[in-house]
N, C-alpha and C. Protein backbone atom coordinates (compact mmCIF):
# COMPACT_ATOMS: atom_id res chain seq x y z
N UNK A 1 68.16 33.21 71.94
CA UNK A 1 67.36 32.57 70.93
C UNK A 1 67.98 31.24 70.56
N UNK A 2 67.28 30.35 70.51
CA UNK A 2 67.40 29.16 70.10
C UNK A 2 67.41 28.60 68.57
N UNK A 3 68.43 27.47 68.32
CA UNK A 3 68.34 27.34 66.61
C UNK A 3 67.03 27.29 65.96
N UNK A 4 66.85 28.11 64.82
CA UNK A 4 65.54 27.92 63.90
C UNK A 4 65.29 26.48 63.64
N UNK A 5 64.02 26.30 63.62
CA UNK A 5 63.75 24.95 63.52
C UNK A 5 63.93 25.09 61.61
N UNK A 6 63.85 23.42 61.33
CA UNK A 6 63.63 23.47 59.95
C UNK A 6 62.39 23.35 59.58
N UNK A 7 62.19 22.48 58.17
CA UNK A 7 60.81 22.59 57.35
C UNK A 7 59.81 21.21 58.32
N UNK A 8 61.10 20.19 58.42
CA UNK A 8 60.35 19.36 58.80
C UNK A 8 59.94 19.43 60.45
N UNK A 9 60.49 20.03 61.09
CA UNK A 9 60.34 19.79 62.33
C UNK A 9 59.49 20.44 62.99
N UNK A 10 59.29 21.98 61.92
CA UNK A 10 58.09 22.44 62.32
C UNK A 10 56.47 22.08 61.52
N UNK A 11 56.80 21.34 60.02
CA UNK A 11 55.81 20.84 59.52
C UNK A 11 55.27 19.50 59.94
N UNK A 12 56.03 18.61 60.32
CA UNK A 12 55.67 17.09 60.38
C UNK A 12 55.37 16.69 61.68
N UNK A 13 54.34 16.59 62.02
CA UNK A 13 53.72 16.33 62.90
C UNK A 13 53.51 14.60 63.21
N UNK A 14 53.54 13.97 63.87
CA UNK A 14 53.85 13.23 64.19
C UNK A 14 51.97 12.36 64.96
N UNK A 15 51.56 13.80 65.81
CA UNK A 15 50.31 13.02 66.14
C UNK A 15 49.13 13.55 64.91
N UNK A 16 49.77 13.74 63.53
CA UNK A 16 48.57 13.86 62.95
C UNK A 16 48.22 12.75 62.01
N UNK A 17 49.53 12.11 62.06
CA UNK A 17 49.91 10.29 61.12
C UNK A 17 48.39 9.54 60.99
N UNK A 18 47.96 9.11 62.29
CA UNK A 18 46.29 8.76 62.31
C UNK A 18 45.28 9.48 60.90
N UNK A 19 45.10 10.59 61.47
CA UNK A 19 44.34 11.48 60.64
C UNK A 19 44.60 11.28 59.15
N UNK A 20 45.85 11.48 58.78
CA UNK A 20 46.04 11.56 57.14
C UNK A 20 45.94 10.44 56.62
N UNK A 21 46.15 8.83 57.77
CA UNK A 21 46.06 7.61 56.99
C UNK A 21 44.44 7.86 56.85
N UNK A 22 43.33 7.79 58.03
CA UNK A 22 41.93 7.67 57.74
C UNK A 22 41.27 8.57 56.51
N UNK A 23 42.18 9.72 56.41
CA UNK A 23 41.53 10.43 55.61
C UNK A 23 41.75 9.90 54.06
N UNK A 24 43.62 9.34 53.74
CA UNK A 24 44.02 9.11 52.67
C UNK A 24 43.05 7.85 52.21
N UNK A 25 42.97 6.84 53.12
CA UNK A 25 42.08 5.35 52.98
C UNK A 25 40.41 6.13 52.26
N UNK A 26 40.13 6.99 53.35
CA UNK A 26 38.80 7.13 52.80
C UNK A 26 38.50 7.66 51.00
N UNK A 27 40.04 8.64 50.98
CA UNK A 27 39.94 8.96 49.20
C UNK A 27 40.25 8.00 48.84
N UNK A 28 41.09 7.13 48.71
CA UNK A 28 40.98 5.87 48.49
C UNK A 28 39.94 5.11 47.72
N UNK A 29 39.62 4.63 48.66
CA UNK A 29 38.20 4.22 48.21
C UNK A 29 37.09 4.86 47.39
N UNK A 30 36.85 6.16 48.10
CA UNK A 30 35.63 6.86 47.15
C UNK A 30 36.32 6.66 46.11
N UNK A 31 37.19 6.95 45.31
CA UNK A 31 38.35 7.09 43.86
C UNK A 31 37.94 5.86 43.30
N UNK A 32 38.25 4.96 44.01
CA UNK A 32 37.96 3.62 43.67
C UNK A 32 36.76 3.17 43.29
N UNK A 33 35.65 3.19 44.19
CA UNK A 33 34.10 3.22 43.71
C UNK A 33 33.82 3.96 42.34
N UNK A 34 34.43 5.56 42.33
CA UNK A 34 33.83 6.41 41.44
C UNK A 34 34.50 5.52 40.06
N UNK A 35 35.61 5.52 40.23
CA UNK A 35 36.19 4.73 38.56
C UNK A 35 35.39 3.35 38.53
N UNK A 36 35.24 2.45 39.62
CA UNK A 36 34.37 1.39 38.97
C UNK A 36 32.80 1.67 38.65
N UNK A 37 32.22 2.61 38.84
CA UNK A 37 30.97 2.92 38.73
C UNK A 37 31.50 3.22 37.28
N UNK A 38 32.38 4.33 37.00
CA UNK A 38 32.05 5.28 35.75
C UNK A 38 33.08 4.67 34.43
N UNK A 39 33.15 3.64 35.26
CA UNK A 39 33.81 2.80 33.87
C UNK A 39 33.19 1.44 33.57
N UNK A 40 32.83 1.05 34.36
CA UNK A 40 32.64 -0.43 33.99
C UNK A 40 30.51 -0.93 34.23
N UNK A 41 29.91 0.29 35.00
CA UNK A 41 28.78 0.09 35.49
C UNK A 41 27.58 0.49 34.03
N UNK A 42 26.83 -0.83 33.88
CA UNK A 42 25.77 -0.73 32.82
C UNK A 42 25.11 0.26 32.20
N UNK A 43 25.17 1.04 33.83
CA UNK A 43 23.82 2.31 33.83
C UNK A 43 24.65 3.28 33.14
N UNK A 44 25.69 3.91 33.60
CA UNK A 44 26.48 4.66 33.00
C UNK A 44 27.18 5.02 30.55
N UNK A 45 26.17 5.87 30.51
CA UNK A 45 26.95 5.66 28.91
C UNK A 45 27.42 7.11 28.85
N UNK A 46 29.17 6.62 28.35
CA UNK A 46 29.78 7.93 28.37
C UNK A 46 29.60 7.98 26.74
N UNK A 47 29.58 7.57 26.14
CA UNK A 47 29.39 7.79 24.25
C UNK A 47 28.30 8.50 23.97
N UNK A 48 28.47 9.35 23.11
CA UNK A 48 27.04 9.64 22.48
C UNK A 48 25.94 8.44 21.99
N UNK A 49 26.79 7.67 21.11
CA UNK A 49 25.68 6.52 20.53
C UNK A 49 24.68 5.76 21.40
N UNK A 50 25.98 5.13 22.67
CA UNK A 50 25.21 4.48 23.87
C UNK A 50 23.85 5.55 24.42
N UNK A 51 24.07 6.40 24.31
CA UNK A 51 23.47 7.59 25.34
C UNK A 51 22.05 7.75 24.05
N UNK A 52 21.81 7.56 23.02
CA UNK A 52 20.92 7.94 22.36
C UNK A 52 20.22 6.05 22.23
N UNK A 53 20.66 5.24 22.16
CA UNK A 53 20.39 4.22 22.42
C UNK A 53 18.89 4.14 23.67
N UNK A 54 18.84 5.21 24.48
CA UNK A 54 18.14 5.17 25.39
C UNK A 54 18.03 3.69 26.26
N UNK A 55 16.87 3.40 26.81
CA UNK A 55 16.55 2.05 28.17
C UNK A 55 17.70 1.09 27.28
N UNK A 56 18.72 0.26 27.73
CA UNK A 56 19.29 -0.99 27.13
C UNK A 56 18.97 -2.27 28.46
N UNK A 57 18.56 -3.24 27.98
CA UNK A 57 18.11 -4.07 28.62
C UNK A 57 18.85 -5.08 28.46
N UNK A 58 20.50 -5.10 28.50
CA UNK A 58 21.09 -6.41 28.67
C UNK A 58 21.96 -6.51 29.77
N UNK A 59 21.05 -7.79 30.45
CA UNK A 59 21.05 -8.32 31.74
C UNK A 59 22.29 -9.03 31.74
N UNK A 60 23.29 -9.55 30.97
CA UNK A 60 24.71 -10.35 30.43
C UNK A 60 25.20 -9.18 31.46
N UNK A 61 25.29 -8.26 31.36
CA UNK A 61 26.20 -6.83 31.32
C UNK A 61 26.08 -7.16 32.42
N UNK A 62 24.70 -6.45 33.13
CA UNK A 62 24.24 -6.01 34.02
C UNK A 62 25.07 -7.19 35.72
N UNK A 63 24.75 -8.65 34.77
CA UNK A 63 25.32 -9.60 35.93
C UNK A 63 26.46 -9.82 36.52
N UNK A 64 27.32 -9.41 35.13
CA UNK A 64 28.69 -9.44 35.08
C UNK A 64 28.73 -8.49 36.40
N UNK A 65 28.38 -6.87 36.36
CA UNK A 65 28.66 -5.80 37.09
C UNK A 65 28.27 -6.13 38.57
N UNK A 66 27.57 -7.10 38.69
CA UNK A 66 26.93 -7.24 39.83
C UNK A 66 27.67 -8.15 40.66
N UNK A 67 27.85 -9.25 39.99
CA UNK A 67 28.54 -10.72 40.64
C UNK A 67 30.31 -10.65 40.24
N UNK A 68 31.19 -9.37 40.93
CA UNK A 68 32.43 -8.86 40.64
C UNK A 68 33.26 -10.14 41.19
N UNK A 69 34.24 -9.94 41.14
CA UNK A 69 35.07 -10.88 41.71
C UNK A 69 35.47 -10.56 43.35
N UNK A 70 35.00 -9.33 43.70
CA UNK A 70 35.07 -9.34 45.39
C UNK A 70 34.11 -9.70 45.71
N UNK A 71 32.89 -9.92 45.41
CA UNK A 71 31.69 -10.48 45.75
C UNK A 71 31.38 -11.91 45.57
N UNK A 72 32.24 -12.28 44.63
CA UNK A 72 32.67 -13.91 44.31
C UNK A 72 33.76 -14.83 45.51
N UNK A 73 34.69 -13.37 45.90
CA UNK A 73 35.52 -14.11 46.88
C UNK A 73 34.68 -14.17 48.03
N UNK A 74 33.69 -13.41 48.80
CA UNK A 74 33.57 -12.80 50.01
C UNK A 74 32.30 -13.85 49.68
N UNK A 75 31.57 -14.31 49.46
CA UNK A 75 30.36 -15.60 49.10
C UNK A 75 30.75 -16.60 49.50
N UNK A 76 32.04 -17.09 49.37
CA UNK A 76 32.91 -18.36 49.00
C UNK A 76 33.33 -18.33 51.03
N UNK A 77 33.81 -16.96 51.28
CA UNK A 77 33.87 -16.88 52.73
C UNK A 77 33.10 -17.68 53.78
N UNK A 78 33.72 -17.60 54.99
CA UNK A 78 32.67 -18.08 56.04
C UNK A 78 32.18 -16.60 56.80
N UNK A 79 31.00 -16.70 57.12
CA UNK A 79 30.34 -15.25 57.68
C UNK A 79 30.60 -14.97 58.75
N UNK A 80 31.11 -15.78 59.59
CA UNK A 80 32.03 -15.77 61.17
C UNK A 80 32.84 -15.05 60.85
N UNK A 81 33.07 -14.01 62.42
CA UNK A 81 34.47 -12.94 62.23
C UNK A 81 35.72 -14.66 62.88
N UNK A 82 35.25 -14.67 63.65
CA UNK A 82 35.94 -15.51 64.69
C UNK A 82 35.72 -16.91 64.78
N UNK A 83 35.47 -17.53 63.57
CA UNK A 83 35.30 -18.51 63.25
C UNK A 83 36.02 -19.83 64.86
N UNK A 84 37.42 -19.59 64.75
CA UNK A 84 38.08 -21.36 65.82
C UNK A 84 37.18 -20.55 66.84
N UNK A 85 37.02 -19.31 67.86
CA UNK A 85 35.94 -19.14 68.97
C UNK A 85 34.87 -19.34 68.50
N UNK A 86 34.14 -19.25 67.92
CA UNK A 86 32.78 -19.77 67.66
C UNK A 86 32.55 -21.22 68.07
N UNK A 87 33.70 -22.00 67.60
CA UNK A 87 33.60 -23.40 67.17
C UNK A 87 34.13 -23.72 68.33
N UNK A 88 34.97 -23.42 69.03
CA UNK A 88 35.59 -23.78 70.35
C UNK A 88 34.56 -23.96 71.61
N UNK A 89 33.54 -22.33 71.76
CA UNK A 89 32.97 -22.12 72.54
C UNK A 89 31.66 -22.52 72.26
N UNK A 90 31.52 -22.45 70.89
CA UNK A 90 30.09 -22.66 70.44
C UNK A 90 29.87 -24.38 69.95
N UNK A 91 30.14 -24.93 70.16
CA UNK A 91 30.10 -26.56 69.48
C UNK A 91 30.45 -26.20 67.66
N UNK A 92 30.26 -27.75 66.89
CA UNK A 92 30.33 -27.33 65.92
C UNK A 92 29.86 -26.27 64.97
N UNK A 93 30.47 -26.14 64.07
CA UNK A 93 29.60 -25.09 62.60
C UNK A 93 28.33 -25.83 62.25
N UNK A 94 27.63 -25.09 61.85
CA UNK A 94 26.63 -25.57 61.11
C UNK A 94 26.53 -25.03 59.62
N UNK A 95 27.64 -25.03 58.88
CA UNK A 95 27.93 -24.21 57.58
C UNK A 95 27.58 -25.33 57.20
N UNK A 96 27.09 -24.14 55.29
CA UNK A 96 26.07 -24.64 54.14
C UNK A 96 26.97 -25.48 53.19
């Protein structure tokens, strides 16, 4: 018989590294969506008062939630993945 392995050598797997990053990224994110939805999104009223308030119709709110600051950076972007090949192979840009 050969030495007992330990905790790690029989737990840590090595080709499952892939898997737990895609999976960890994907909670990630959902986590991320769910807290910006349920904290900061118009539609959402966690108060009683808000919640008896019924339809609220302020569009201030509403724009703020809409026009975030990743949507402010990614606008400002160019829509090319590969922008110098485009321009290399393709003649100039024709950006707005």
């Amino acid at each position: 018989m050969g030495k007992p392995l330990t905790w790690a050598q029989r737990w840590i797997i090595p080709e499952v590294y892939p898997i737990v990053v895609v999976i960890g990224t994907a909670l990630g994110l959902c986590g991320t969506a769910i807290l910006r939805n349920a904290s900061i999104n118009p539609d959402v009223r966690i108060n009683k008062d808000d919640r008896a308030a019924g339809w609220l119709e302020n569009y201030k709110e509403g724009r703020a939630y809409k026009d975030s600051a990743h949507r402010r950076f990614f606008s400002r972007q160019s829509k090319m993945v590969t922008t110098t090949l485009n321009e290399t192979f393709g003649g100039p840009s024709r950006r707005r």
